[in-house]
C-alpha atoms as a PDB file:
ATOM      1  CA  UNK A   1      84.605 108.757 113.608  1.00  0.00           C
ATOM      2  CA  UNK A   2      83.828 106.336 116.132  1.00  0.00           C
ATOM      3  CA  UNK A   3      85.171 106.293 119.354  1.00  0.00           C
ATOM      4  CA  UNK A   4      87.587 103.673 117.813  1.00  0.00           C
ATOM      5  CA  UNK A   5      88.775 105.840 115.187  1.00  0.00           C
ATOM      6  CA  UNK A   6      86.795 104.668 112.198  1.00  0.00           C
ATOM      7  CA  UNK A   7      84.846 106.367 109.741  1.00  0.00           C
ATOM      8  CA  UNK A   8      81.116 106.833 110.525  1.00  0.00           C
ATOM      9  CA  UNK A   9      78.646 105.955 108.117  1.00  0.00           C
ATOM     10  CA  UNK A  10      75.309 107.890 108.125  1.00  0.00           C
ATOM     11  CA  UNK A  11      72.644 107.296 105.801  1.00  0.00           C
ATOM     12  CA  UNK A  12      70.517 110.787 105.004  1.00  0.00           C
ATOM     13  CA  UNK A  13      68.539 112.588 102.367  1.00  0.00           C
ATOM     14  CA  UNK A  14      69.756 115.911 102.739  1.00  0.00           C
ATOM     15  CA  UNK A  15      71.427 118.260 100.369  1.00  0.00           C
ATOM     16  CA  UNK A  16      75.465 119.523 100.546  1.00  0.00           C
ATOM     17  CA  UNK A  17      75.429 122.454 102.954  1.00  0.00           C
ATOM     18  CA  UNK A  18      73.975 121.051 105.532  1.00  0.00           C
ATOM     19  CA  UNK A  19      74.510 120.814 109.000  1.00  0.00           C
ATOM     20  CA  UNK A  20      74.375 117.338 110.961  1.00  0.00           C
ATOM     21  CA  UNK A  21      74.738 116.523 114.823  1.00  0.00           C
ATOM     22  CA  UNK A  22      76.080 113.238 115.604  1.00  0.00           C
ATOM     23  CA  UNK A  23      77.296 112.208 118.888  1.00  0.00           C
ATOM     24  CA  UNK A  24      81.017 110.781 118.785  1.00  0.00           C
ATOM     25  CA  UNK A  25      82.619 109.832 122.344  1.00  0.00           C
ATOM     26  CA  UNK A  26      79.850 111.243 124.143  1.00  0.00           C
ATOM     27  CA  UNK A  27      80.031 114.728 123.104  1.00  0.00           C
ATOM     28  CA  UNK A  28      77.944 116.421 120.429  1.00  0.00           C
ATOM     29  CA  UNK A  29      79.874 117.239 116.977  1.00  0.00           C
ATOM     30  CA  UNK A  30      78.439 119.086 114.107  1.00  0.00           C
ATOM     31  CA  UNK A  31      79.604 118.303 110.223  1.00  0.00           C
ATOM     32  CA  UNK A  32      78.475 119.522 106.991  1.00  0.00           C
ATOM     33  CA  UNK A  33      77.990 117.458 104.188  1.00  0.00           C
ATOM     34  CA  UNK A  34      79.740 118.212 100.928  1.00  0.00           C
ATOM     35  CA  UNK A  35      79.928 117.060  97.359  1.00  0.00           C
ATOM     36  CA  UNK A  36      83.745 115.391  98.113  1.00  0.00           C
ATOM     37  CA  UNK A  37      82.871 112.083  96.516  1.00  0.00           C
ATOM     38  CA  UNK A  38      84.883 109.249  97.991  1.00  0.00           C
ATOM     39  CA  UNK A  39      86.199 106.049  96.181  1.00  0.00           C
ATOM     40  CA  UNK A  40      82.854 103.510  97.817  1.00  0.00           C
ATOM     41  CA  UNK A  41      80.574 106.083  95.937  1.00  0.00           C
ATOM     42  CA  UNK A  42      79.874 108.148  99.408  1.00  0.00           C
ATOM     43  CA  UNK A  43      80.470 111.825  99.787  1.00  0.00           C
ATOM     44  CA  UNK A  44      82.333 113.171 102.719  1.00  0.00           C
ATOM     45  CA  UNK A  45      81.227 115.362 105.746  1.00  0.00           C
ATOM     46  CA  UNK A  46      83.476 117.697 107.195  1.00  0.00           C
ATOM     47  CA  UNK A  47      83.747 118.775 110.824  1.00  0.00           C
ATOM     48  CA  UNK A  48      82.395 121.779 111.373  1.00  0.00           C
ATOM     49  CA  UNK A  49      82.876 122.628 114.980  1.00  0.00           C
ATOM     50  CA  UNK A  50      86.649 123.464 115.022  1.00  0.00           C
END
């Protein structure tokens, strides 16, 4: 999410499993990427850090 509230968008190669860092409101979140495919043909990433 942005610090607006909207979905984040990020563009990668690697495989469901993994582990990403992204920086959201000035602090460093982690999410792992799954296989949930949404309805624009992306797949989901779920927080990881809670």
């Amino acid at each position: 999410m942005t610090d607006a509230g909207h979905p984040l968008q990020i563009t990668t190669t690697r495989l469901a499993g993994t582990v990403i860092t992204q920086n959201v409101g000035g602090q460093e979140r982690r999410f792992e990427l799954t296989t949930a495919l949404l309805y624009d043909g992306t797949f989901a990433a779920e927080p990881s850090d809670r």
